[in-house]
Protein backbone atom coordinates (compact mmCIF):
# COMPACT_ATOMS: atom_id res chain seq x y z
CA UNK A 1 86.39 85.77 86.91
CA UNK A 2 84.38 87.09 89.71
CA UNK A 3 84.81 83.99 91.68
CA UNK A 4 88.50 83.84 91.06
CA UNK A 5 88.72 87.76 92.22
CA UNK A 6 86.78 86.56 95.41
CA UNK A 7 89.41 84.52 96.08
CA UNK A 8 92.25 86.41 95.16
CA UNK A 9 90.80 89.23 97.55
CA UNK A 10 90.27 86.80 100.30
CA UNK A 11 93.51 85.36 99.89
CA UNK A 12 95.39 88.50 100.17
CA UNK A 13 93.82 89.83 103.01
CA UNK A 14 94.47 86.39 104.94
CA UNK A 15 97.70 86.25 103.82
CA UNK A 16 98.48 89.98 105.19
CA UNK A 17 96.81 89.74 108.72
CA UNK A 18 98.86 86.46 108.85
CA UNK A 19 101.68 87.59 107.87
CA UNK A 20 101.40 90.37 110.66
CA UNK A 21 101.86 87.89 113.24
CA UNK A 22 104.64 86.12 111.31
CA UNK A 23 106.53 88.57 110.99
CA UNK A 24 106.20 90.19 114.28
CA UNK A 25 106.36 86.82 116.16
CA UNK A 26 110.32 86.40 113.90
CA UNK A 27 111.10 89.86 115.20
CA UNK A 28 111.11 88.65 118.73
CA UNK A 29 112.54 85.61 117.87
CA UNK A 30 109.36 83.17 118.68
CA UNK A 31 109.59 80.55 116.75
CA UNK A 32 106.63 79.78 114.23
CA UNK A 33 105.74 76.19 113.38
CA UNK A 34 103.13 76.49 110.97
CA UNK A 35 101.92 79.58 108.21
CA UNK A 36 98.50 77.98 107.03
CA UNK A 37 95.72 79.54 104.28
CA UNK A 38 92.37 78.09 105.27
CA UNK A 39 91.27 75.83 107.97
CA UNK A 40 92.50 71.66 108.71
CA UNK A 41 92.51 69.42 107.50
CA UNK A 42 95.62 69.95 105.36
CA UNK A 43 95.63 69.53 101.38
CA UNK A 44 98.97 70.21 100.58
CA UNK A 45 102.31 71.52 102.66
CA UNK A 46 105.92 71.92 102.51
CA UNK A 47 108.38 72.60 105.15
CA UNK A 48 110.86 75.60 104.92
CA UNK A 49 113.35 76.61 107.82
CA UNK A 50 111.80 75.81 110.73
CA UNK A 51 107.75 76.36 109.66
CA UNK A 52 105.85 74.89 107.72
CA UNK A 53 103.59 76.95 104.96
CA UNK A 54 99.87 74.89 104.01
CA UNK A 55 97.11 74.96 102.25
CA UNK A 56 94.06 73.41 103.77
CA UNK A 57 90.71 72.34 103.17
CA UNK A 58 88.31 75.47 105.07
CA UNK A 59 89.50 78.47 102.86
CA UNK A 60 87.81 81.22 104.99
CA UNK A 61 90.38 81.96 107.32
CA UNK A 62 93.97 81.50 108.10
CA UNK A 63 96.39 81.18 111.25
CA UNK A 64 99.51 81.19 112.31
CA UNK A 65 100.76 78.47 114.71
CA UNK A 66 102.93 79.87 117.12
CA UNK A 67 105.51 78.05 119.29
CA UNK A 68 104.12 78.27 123.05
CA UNK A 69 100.78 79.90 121.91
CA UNK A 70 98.91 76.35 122.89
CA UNK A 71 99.60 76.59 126.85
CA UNK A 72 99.50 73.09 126.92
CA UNK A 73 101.95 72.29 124.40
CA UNK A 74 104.80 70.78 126.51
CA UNK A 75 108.12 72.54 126.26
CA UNK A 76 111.69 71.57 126.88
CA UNK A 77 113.96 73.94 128.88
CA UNK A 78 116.20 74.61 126.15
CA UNK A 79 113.42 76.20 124.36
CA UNK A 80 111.65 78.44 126.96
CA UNK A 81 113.67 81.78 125.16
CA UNK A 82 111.27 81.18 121.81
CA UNK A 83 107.87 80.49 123.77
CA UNK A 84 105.26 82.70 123.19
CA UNK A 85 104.02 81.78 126.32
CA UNK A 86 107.47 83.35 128.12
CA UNK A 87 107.75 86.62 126.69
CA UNK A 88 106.41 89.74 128.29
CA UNK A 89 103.04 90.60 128.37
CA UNK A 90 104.09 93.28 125.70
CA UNK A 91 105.69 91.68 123.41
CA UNK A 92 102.64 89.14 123.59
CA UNK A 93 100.35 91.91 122.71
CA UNK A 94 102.02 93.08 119.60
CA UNK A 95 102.53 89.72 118.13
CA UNK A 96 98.52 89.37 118.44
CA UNK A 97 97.70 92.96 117.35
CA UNK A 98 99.95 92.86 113.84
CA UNK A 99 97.87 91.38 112.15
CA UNK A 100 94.68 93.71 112.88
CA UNK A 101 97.41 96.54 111.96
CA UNK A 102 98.56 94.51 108.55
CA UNK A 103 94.61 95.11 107.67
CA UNK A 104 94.19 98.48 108.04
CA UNK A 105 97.73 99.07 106.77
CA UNK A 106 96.23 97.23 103.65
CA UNK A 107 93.51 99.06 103.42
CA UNK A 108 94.88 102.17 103.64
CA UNK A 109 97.05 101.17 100.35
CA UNK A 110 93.98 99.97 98.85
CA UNK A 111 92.31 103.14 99.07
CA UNK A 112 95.35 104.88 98.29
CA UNK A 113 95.68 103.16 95.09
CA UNK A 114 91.75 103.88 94.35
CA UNK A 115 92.37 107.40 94.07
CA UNK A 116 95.15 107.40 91.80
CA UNK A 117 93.16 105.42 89.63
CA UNK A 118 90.15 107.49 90.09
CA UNK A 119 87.46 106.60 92.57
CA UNK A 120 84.26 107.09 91.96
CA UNK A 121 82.49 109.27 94.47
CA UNK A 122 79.26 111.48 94.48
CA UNK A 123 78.97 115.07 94.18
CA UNK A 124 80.65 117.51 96.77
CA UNK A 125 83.67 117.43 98.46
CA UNK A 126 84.90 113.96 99.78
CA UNK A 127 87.55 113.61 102.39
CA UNK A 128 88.25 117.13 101.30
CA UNK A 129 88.98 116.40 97.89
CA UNK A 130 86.59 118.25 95.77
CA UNK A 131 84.37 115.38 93.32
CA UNK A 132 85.38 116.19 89.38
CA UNK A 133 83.16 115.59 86.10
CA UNK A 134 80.00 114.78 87.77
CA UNK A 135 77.46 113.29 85.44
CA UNK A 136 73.84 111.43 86.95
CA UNK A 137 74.78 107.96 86.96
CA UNK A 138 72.53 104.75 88.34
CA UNK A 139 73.90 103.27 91.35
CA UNK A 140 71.52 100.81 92.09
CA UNK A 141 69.12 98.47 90.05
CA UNK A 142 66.45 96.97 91.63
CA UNK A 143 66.08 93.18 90.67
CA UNK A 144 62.86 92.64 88.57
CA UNK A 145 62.20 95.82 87.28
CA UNK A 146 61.91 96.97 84.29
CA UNK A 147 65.28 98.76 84.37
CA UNK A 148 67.03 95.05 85.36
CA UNK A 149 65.20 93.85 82.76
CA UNK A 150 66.45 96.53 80.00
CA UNK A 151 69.91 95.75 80.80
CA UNK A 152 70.59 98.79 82.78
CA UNK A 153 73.32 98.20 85.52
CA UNK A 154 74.67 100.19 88.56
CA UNK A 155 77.60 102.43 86.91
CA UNK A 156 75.68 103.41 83.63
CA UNK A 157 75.80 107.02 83.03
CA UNK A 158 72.15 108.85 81.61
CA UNK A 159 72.69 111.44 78.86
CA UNK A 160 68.82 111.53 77.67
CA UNK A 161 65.63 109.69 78.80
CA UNK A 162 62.75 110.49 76.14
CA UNK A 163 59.47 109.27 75.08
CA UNK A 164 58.11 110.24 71.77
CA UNK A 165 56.63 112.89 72.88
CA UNK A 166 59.14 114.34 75.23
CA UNK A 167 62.73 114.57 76.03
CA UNK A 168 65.42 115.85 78.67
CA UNK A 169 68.80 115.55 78.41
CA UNK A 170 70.07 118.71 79.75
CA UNK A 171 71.53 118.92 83.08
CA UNK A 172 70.40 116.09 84.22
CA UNK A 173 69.65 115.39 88.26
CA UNK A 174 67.90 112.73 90.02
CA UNK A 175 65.15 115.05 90.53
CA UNK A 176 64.15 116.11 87.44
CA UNK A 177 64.87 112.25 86.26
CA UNK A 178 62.40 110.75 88.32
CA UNK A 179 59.68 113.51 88.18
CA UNK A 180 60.06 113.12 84.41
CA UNK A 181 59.32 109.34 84.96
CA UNK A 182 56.80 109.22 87.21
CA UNK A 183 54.88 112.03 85.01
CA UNK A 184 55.28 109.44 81.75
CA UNK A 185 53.59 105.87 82.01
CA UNK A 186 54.47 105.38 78.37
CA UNK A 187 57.29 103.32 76.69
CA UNK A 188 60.46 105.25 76.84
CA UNK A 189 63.96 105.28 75.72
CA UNK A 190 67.15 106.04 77.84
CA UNK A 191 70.44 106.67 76.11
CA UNK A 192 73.54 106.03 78.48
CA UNK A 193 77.18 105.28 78.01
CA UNK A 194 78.76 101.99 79.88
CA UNK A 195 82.95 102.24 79.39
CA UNK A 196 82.74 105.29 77.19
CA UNK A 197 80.17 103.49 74.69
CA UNK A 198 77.28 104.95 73.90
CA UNK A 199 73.85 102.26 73.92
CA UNK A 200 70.34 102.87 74.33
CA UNK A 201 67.15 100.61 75.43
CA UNK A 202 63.36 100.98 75.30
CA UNK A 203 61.16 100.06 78.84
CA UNK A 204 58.11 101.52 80.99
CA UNK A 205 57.80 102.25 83.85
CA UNK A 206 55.54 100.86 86.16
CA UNK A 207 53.72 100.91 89.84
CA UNK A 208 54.43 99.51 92.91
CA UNK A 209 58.27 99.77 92.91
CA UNK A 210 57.50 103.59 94.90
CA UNK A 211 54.38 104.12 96.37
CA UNK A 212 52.35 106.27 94.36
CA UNK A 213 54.25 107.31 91.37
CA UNK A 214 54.93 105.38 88.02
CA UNK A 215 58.80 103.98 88.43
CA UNK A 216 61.72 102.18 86.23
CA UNK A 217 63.67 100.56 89.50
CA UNK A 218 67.00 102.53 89.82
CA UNK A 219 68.50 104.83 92.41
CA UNK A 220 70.77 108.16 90.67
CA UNK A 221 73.27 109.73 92.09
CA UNK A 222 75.83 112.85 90.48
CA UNK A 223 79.06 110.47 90.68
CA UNK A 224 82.33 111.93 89.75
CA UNK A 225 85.40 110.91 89.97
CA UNK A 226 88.54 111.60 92.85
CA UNK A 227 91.76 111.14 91.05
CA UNK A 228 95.33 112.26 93.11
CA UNK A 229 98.73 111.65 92.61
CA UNK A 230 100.62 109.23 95.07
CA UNK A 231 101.53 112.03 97.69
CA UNK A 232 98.02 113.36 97.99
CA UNK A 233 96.55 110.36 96.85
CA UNK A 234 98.87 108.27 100.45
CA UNK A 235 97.35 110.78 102.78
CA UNK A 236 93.99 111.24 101.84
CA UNK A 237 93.81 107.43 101.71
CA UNK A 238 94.83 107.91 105.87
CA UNK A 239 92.00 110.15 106.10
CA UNK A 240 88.99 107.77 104.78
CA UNK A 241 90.78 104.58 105.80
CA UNK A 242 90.06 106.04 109.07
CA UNK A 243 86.48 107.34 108.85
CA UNK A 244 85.68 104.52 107.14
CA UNK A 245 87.11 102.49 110.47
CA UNK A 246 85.09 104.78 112.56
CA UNK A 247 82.15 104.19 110.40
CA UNK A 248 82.57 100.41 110.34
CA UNK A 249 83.29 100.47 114.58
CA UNK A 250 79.79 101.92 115.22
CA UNK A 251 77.71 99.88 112.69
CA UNK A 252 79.39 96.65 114.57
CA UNK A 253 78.43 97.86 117.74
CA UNK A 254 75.31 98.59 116.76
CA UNK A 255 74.74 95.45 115.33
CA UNK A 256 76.47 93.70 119.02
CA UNK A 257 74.31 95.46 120.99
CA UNK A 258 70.64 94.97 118.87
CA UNK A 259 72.00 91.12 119.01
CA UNK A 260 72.16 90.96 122.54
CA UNK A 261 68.66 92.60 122.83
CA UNK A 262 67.16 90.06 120.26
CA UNK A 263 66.98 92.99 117.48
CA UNK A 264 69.96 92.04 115.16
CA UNK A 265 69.04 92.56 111.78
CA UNK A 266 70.67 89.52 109.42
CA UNK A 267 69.51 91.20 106.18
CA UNK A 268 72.67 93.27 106.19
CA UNK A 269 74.86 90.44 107.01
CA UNK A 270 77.09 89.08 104.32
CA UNK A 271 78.94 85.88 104.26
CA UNK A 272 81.89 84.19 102.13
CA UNK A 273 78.63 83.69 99.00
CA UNK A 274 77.14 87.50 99.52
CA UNK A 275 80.66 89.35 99.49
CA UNK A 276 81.38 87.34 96.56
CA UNK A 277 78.27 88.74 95.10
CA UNK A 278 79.68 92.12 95.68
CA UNK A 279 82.53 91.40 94.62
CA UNK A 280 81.01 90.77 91.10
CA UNK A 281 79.11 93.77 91.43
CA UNK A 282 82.16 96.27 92.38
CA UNK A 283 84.39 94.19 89.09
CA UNK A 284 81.59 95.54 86.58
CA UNK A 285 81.90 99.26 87.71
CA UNK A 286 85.60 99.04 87.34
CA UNK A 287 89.22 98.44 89.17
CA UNK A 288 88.32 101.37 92.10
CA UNK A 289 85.47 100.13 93.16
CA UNK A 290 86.78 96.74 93.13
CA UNK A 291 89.91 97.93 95.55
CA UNK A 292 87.90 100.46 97.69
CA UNK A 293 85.40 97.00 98.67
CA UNK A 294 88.36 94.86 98.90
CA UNK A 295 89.55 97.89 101.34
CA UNK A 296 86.24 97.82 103.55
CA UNK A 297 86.35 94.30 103.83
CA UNK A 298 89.68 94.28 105.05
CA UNK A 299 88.42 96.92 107.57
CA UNK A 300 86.01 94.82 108.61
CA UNK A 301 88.13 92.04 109.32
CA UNK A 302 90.89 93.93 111.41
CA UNK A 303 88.00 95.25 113.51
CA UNK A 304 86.20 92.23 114.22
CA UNK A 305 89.20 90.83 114.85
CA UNK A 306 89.55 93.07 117.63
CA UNK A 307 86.16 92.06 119.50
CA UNK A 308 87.22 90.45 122.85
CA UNK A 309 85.70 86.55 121.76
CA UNK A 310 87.79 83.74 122.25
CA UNK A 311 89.39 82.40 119.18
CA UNK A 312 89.36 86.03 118.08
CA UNK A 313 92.70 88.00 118.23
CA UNK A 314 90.70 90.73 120.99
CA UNK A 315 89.72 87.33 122.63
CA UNK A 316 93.31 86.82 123.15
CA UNK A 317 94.18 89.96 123.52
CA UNK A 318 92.15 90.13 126.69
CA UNK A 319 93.31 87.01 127.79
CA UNK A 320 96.98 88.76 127.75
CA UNK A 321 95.51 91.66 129.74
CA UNK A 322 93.95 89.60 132.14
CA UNK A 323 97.40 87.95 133.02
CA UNK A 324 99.14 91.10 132.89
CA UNK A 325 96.57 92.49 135.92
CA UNK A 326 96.37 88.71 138.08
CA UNK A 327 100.56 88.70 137.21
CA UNK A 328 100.00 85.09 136.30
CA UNK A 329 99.07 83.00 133.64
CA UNK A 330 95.43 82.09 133.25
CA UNK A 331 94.95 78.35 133.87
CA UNK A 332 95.59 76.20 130.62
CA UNK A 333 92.38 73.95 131.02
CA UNK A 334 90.40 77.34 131.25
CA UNK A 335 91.68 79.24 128.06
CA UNK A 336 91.95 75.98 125.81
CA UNK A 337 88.15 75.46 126.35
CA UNK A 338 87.47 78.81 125.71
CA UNK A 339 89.07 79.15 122.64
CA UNK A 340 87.90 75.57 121.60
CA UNK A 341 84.17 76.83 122.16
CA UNK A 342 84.53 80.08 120.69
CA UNK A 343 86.00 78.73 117.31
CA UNK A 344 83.16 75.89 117.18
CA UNK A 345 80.74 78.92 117.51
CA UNK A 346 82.74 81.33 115.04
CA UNK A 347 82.15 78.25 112.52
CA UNK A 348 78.31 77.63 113.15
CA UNK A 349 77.62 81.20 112.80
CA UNK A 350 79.63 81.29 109.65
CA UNK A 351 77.99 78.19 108.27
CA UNK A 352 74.31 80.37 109.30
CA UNK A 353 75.26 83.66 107.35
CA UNK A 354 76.38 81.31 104.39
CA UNK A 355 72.70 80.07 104.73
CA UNK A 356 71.25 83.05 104.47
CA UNK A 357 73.45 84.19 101.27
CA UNK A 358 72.03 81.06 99.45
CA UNK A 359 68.35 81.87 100.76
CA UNK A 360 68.78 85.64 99.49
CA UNK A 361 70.41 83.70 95.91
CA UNK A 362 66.68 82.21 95.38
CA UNK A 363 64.22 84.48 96.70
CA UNK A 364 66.23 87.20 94.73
């Protein structure tokens, strides 16, 4: 299931961003030759009007192959008037930005549709939307502790933690939690409810997961839960689509810059394998979750889509801007190779996070 939802998620954000430039490249009457899923080679196509829609091999990715994109594709004079290539600079530009927009349209849906669900969110106000029917919940497990080894999971809600000598299960807070922990190096039993059931397990904590206190391996937060209705629910979803974008901007310019310095952590990157681990993760606390990641990974995608690499829509983007300043085209030869290059390297340095997702898999 979690693998299929990996690749439903994936699919539909292609399939969006894609369809951005489809859609805007029909508007203006360019004519599209191909709508592919994945990267060549081809598995399976059929022909419909004048494009053709595939499936191919590479299913991390998408394009769109636009008539006159390829500047040297030769063209007949009867078919300069649906050339990419011959439209205004403009018009150029918004066929390459619609599908960045598609994303954070989608997102902003996504999210949207999280809170009239009911999105999980910790205690305070949120967006401006004040948190309801807080209760300390775990949201994080650290692997090979005694917690991960109990059963416990990120989502599970504490109502009492006890030893036989003690108990608390009154107003509960991460505080008084952990203090109660750390102050108990004895078997222990911690009743919590997972989907409304009620379970308990028995498990001790131990040193060396925090320095200098006796621990069980989770992280607590007081979670609650944002639920709207659709008109509330539509602009709020604005509001954190776009802090979230803001949020999102800065950590991959922060990550740019500390590459080109030599100081680019990897630990935090995530390939095709690690967001499928996430995905997995998000699917056992519930459908919000689940649509608010599928949200920031769409975020993600329509903003490093923007970055101004070849083979990248910004890449091409600042191609277009480039022309629009020398007020001619930029030599075919020149943006061919770039492009070429840049996808080659877009590949190897997907193929390297991938690595490092199956590394993390066994050393986790």
């Amino acid at each position: 299931m979690t693998i299929f939802l990996f690749l439903l998620i994936l699919a539909v954000l292609v399939l969006v961003h894609e369809a951005g430039h489809f859609l805007v490249a029909k508007f203006f009457k360019i004519r599209v030759d191909e709508f592919g899923f994945g990267f060549p080679p081809r598995l399976l196509s059929f022909v419909r009007g004048e494009t053709r829609y595939s499936l191919n091999l590479i299913p991390f990715g998408g394009f769109v192959k636009i008539f006159g994109e390829d500047p040297t594709e030769e063209i007949k004079n009867d078919e300069t008037h649906r050339n990419f290539s011959h439209k205004p600079r403009s018009v150029q530009a918004l066929v390459l930005v619609a599908g960045i927009v598609g994303n954070f349209l989608l997102a902003w849906l996504l999210i949207s549709a999280g809170f009239m669900v009911g999105l999980p969110a910790p205690e305070g106000d949120q967006w401006g939307v004040p948190v309801a029917n807080t209760a300390l919940t775990i949201v994080e497990v650290l692997p090979d502790s005694p917690a991960a080894s109990a059963g416990l999971r990120a989502g599970d809600i504490l109502v009492t933690v006890g030893t036989a000598q003690a108990m608390i299960g009154e107003n509960l807070t991460p505080e008084k939690v952990s203090a109660f922990i750390s102050e108990n190096a004895k078997p222990m039993t911690i009743v919590y409810t997972r989907g409304g059931k009620l379970s308990q397990v028995t498990l001790t904590p131990t040193e060396g997961i925090v320095l200098g206190k006796q621990a069980i391996g989770i992280a607590m937060d007081m979670m609650g839960v944002v639920r709207l209705p659709i008109h509330r629910a539509l602009f709020f979803g604005a509001k954190a689509t776009a802090l979230l974008s803001v949020e999102v901007a800065r950590a991959l310019a922060s990550f740019i810059a500390d590459a080109f310095t030599g100081n680019a952590d990897i630990k935090n990157l995530a390939g095709p394998v690690g967001i499928a681990g996430l995905v997995g993760q998000a699917r056992a606390l519930g459908a919000a979750p689940l649509l608010s990641l599928a949200a920031l990974i769409s975020i993600n995608l329509a903003l490093i889509n923007l970055i101004p690499f070849p083979a990248l829509d910004g890449g091409r983007l600042l191609f277009v801007a480039i022309e629009a300043v020398r007020r001619k085209a930029i030599p075919a030869k020149i943006a061919q190779t770039a492009n070429a290059v840049g996808f080659i390297l877009l590949l190897l340095f997907l193929v390297f996070v991938t690595y490092h997702d199956i590394a993390r898999l066994f050393t986790s």
